[in-house]
Protein backbone atom coordinates (compact mmCIF):
# COMPACT_ATOMS: atom_id res chain seq x y z
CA UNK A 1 108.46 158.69 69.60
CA UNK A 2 111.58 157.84 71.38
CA UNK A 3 113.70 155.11 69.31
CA UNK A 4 113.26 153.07 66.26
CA UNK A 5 109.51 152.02 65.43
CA UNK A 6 108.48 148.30 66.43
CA UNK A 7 105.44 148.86 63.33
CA UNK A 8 105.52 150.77 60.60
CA UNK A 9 101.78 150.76 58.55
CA UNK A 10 101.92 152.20 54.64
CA UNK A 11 98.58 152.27 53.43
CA UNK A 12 95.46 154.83 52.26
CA UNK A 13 93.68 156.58 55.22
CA UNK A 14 90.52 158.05 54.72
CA UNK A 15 88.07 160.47 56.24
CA UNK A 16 85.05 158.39 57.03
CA UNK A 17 81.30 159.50 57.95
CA UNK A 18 79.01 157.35 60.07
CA UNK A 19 75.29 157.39 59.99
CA UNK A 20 73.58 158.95 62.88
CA UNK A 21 70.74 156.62 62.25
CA UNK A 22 70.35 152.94 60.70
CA UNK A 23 68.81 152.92 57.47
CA UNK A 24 69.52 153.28 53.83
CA UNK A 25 72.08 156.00 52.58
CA UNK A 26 69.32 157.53 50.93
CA UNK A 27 67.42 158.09 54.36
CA UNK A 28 70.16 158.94 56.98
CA UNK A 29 70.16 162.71 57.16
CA UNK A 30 73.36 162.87 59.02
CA UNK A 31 76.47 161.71 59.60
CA UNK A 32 79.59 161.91 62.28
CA UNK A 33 83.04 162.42 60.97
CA UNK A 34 85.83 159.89 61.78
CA UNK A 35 89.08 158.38 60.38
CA UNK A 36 89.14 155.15 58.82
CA UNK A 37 91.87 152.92 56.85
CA UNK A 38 93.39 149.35 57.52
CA UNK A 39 96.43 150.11 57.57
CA UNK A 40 96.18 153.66 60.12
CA UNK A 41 93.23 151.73 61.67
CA UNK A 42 96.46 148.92 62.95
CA UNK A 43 98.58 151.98 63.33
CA UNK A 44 96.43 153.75 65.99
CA UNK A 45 95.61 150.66 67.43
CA UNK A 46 99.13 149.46 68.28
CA UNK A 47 100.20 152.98 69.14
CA UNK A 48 97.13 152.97 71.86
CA UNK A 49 98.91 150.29 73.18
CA UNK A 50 101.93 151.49 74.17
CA UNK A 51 104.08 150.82 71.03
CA UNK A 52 106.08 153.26 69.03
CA UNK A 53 104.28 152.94 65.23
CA UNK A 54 105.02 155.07 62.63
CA UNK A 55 101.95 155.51 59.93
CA UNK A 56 103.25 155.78 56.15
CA UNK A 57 100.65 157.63 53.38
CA UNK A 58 99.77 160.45 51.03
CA UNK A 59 97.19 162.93 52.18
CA UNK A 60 95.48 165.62 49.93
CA UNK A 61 96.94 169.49 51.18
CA UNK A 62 92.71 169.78 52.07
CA UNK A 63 91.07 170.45 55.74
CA UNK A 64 90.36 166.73 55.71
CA UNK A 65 94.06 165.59 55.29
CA UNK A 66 94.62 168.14 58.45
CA UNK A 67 91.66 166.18 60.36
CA UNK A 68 93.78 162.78 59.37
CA UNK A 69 97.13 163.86 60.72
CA UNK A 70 95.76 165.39 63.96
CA UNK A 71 93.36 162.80 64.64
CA UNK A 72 96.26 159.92 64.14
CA UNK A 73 99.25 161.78 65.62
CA UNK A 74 96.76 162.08 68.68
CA UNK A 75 97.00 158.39 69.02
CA UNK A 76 100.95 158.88 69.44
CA UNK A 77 101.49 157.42 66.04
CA UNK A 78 104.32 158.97 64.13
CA UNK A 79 103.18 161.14 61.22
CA UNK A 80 106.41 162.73 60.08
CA UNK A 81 106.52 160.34 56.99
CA UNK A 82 103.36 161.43 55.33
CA UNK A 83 103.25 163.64 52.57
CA UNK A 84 100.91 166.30 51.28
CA UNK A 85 99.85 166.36 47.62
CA UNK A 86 98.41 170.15 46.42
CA UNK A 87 97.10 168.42 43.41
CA UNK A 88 94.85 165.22 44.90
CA UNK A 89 92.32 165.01 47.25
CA UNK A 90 92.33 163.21 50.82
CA UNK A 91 89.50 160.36 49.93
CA UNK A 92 86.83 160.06 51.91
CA UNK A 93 83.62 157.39 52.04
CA UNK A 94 80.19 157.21 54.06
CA UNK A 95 78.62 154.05 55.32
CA UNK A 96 76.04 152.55 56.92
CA UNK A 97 75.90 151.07 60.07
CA UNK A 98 74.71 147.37 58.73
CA UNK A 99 76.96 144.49 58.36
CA UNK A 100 79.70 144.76 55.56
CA UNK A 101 78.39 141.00 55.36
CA UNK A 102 75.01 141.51 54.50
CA UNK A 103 73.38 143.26 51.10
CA UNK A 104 71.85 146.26 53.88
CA UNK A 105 75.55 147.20 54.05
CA UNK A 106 75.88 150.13 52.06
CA UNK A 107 79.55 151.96 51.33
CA UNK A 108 80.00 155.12 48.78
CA UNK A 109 84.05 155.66 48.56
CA UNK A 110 85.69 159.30 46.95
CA UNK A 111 88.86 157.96 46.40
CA UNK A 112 89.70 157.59 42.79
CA UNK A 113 92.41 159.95 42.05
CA UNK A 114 93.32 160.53 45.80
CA UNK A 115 96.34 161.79 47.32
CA UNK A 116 97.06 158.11 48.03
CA UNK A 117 96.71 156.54 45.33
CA UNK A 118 99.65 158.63 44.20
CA UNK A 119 101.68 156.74 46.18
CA UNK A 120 104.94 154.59 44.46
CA UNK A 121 108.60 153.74 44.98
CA UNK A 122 109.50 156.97 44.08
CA UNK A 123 107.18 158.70 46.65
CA UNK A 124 107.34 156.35 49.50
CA UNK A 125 110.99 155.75 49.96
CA UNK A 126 112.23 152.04 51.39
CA UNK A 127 114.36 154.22 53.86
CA UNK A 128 110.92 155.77 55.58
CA UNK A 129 110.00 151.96 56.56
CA UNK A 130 113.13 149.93 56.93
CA UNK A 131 114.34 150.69 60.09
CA UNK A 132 110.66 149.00 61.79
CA UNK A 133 110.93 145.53 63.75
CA UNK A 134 107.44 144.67 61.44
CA UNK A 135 106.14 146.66 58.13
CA UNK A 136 102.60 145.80 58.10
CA UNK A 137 100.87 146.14 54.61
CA UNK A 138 97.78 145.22 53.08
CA UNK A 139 96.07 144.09 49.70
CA UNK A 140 93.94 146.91 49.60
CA UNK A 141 96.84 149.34 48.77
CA UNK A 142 97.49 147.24 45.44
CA UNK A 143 94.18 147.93 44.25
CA UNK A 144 94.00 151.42 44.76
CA UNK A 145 96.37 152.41 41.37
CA UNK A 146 99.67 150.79 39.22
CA UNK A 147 101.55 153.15 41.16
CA UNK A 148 100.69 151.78 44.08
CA UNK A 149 101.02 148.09 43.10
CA UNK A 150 104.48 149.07 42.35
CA UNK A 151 105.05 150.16 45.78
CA UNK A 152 103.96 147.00 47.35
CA UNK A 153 105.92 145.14 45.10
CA UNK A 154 109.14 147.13 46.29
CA UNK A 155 108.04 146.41 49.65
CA UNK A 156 107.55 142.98 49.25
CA UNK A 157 110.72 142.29 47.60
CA UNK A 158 113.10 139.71 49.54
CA UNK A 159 116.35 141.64 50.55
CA UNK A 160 118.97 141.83 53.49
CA UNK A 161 118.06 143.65 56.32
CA UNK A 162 113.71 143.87 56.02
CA UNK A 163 111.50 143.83 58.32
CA UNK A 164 109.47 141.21 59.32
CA UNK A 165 106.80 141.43 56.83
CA UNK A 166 103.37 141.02 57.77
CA UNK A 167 100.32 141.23 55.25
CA UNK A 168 96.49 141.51 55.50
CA UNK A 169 94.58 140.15 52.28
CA UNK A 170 92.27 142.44 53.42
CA UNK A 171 90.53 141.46 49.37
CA UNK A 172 87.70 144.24 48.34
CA UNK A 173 86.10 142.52 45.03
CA UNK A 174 84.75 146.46 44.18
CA UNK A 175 88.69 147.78 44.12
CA UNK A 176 89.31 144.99 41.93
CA UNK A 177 87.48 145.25 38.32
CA UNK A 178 90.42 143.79 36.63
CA UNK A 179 89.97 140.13 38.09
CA UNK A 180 93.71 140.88 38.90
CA UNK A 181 93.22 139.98 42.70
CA UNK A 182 93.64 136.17 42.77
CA UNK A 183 96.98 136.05 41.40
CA UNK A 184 98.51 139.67 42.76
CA UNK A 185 96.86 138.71 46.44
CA UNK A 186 98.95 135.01 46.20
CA UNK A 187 102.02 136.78 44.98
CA UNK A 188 102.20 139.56 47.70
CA UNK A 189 100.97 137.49 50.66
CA UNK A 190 103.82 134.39 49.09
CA UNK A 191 106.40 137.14 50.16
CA UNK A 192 105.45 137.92 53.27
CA UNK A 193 106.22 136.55 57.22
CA UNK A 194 103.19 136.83 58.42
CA UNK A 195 99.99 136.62 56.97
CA UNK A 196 96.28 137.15 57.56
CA UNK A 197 93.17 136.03 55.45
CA UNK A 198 90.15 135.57 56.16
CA UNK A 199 88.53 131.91 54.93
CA UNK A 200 86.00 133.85 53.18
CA UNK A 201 88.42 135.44 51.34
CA UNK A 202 90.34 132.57 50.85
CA UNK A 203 86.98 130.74 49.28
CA UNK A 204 86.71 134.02 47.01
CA UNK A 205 89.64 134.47 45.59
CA UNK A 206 91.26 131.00 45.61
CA UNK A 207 88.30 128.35 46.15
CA UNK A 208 90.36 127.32 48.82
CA UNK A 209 87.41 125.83 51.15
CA UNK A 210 89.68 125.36 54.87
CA UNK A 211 92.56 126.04 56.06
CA UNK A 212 94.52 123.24 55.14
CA UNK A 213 93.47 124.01 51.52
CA UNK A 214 94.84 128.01 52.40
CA UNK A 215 97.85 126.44 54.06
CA UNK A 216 98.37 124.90 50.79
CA UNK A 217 98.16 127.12 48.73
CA UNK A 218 100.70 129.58 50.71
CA UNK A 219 103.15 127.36 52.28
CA UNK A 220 105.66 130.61 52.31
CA UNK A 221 105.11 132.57 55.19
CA UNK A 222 106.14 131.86 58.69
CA UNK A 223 103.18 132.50 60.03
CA UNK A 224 99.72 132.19 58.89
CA UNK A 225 96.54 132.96 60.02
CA UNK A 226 92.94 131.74 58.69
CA UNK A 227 90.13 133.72 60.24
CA UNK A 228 86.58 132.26 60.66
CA UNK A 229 84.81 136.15 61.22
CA UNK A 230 82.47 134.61 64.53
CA UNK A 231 84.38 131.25 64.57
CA UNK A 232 87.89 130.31 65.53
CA UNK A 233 91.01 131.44 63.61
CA UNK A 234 93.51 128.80 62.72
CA UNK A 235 97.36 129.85 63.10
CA UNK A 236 99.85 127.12 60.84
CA UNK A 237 103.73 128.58 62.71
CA UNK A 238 106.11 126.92 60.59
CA UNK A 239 109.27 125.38 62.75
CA UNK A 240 112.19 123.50 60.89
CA UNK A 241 109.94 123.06 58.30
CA UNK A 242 107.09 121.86 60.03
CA UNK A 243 104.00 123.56 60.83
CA UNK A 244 102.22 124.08 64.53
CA UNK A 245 98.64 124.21 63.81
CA UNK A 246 96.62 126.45 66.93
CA UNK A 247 92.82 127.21 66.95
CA UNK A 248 91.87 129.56 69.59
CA UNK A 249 87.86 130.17 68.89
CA UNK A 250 85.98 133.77 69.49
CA UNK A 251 84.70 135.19 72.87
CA UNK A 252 80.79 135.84 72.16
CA UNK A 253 80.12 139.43 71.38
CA UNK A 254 77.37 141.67 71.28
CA UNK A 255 77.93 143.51 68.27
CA UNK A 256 77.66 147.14 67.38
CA UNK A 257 78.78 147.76 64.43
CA UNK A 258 80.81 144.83 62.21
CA UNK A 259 83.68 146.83 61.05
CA UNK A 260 87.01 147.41 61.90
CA UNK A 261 87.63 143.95 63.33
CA UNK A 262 90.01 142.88 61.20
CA UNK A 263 91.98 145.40 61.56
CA UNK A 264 92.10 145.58 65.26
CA UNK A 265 92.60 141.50 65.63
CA UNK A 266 95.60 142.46 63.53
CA UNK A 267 96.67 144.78 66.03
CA UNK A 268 96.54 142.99 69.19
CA UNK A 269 98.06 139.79 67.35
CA UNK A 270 101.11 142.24 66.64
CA UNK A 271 101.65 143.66 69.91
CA UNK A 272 101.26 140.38 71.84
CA UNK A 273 104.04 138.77 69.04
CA UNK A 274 106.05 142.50 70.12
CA UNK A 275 106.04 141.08 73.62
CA UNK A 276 107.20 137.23 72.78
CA UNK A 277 103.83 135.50 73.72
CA UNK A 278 103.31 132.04 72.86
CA UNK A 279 100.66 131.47 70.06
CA UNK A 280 97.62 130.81 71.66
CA UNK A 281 98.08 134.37 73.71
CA UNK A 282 98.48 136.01 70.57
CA UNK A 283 95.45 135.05 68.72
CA UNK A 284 93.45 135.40 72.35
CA UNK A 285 94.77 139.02 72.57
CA UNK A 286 93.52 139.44 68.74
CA UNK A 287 90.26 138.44 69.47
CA UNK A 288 89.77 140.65 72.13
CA UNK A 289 91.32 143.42 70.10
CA UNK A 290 88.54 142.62 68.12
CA UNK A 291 85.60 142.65 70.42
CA UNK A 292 86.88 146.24 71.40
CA UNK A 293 86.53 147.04 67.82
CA UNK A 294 82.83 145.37 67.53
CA UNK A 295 81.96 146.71 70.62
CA UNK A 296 82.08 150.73 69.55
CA UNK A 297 80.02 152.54 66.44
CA UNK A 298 83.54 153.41 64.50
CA UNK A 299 86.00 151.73 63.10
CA UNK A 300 88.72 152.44 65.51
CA UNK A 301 88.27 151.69 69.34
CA UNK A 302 90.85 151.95 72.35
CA UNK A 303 92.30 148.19 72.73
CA UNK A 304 91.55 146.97 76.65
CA UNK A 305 93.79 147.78 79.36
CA UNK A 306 97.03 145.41 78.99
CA UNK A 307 96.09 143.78 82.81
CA UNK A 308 93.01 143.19 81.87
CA UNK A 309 93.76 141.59 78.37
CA UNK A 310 96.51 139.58 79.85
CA UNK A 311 94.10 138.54 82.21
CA UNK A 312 91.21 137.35 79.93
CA UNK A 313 93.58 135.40 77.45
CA UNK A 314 95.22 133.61 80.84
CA UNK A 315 91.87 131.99 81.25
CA UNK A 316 91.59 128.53 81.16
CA UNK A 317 89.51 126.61 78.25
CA UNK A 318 86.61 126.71 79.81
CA UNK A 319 85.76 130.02 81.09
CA UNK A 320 87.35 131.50 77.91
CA UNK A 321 84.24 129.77 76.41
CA UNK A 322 81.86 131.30 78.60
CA UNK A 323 83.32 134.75 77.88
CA UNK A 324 80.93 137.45 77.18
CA UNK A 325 81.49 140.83 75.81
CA UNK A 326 79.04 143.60 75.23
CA UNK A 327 79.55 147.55 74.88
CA UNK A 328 82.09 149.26 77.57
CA UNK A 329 83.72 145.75 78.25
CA UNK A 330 86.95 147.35 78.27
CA UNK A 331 86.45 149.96 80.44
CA UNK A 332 84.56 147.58 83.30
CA UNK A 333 86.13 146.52 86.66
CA UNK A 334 86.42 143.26 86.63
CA UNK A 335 88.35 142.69 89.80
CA UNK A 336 86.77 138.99 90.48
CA UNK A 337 89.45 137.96 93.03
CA UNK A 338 91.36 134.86 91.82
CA UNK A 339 88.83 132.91 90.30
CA UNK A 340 89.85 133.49 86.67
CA UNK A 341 86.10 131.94 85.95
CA UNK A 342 84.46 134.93 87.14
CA UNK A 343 85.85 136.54 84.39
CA UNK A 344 82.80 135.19 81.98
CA UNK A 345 80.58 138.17 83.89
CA UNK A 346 83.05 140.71 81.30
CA UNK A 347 80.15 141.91 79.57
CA UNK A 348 77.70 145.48 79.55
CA UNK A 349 74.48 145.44 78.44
């Protein structure tokens, strides 16, 4: 990585087995091994699209903390911050391939007493993240340990010279037995520039029922964004102390497996803020981020080709309406001469 980062991600990564078949846990007799983790999910994202990103965690001294490093340095994220603990294990989980929304989603994590949840002040130094443009964090390293709710809390702490801060919610109720999450959540997101939340997590944690009601709650940050999951996602940008309020709704999408989105809208909102875009372009190029994501079995996918994005989230109200995306979206040739409406046909069946 030539230069300073533009991103650096701190957070858990995990070693993550996919079904080979739908169906109960119980009933799958085999499964595909991948990476997973928000934050090295945004890291390998970004660092697909031609950003310098350096990924910040702890990884057990086991084969699958080797898999982790190889598979996420492949990306051309930068590694060289992670450490290796002889002592803890690299976690790892299995899912199904049902909606995390519905009850048919099932997820079994082996992560309690990992490698990363090992991770504090004193083992993640501010030095390894400080020299980013953005440090992107999210709630689901607070839950993980005290240790590690120390770190974000270092992280998070106002002082000369950080980087822009931008922070996922990202709530899971299961990491949270303590009922801690409504109040830690508010705190960390309170600090940050950026932040995004979903409105049913919002509703969860905070009864907070729109995004006014969100907006309310967290007038802090620069920047923050209320996703609908299918609907639109509402973007309140602060300026001399009044707030810019964009909606930009969802392409339709043919949806192969619901996870990872989040993580990947997060991405391609980053890197289109990286490149100065208006607003409305960045929450477009999210979206799309996401449909990559939706539009693969994992939970990582490679974002679409920069002309092509740029292209889509150009489109005018109207076709951007009609859009379409199925499977292999990104990879199609959508050459449709100048008529930007054409570009509704971007779908694969």
């Amino acid at each position: 990585m030539a230069g300073p980062p533009e991103v650096v991600c701190v957070g858990e990564s995990m070693v993550t087995f996919l079904p080979s078949r739908p169906g109960r846990l119980a009933d799958v007799p085999a499964f595909t091994r991948a990476v997973g983790g928000a934050e090295s999910n945004v890291a390998c994202s970004l660092a697909a699209a031609g950003h310098r990103v350096r990924w910040v965690g702890r990884v057990g001294t086991d084969g699958f903390g080797d898999h982790l490093l190889d598979t996420i340095a492949a990306y051309g994220v930068d590694t060289g911050a992670v450490r290796r603990d002889p002592h803890r294990p690299t976690g790892v989980y299995f899912r199904t391939d049902a909606d995390r929304a519905t009850d048919a989603h099932e997820v079994i994590y082996y992560r309690a007493g990992s490698a990363a949840s090992a991770m504090s002040p004193a083992t993640v130094p501010y030095a390894t993240v400080a020299d980013a443009r953005i440090l992107h964090l999210t709630g689901i390293t607070a839950a993980l340990s005290p240790d590690c709710r120390a770190l974000l809390d270092e992280l998070t702490r106002p002082r000369p010279g950080r980087p822009a801060l931008s922070f996922d919610v990202n709530h899971r109720p299961a990491l949270w037995p303590d009922g801690e999450a409504p109040r830690v959540l508010l705190g960390l997101a309170g600090r940050a520039d950026l932040v995004f939340v979903g409105a049913d997590e919002a509703e969860r944690l905070w009864g907070a029922t729109d995004p006014r009601a969100v907006r309310a709650l967290l007038p802090e940050p620069a920047v923050l964004l209320v996703k609908g999951g299918e609907g639109p996602v509402t973007a309140f940008e602060r300026h001399r102390g009044t707030d810019t309020v964009t909606v930009v709704p969802a392409p339709r999408v043919d949806v192969v497996a619901a996870v990872g989105a989040g993580d990947a809208f997060a991405a391609g909102f980053l890197s289109a803020t990286l490149r100065g875009l208006a607003m409305a372009a960045r929450l477009r190029h999210g979206h799309l981020a996401a449909a990559a994501a939706l539009t693969v079995p994992g939970d990582l996918a490679a974002p679409p080709r920069r002309a092509l994005a740029d292209r889509l989230a150009a489109l005018d109200a109207d076709a951007w309406g009609r859009l379409h995306l199925g499977p292999g979206w990104t990879e199609a040739d959508t050459a449709a001469g100048s008529d930007p409406a054409a570009d509704e046909e971007v779908r694969t069946r």
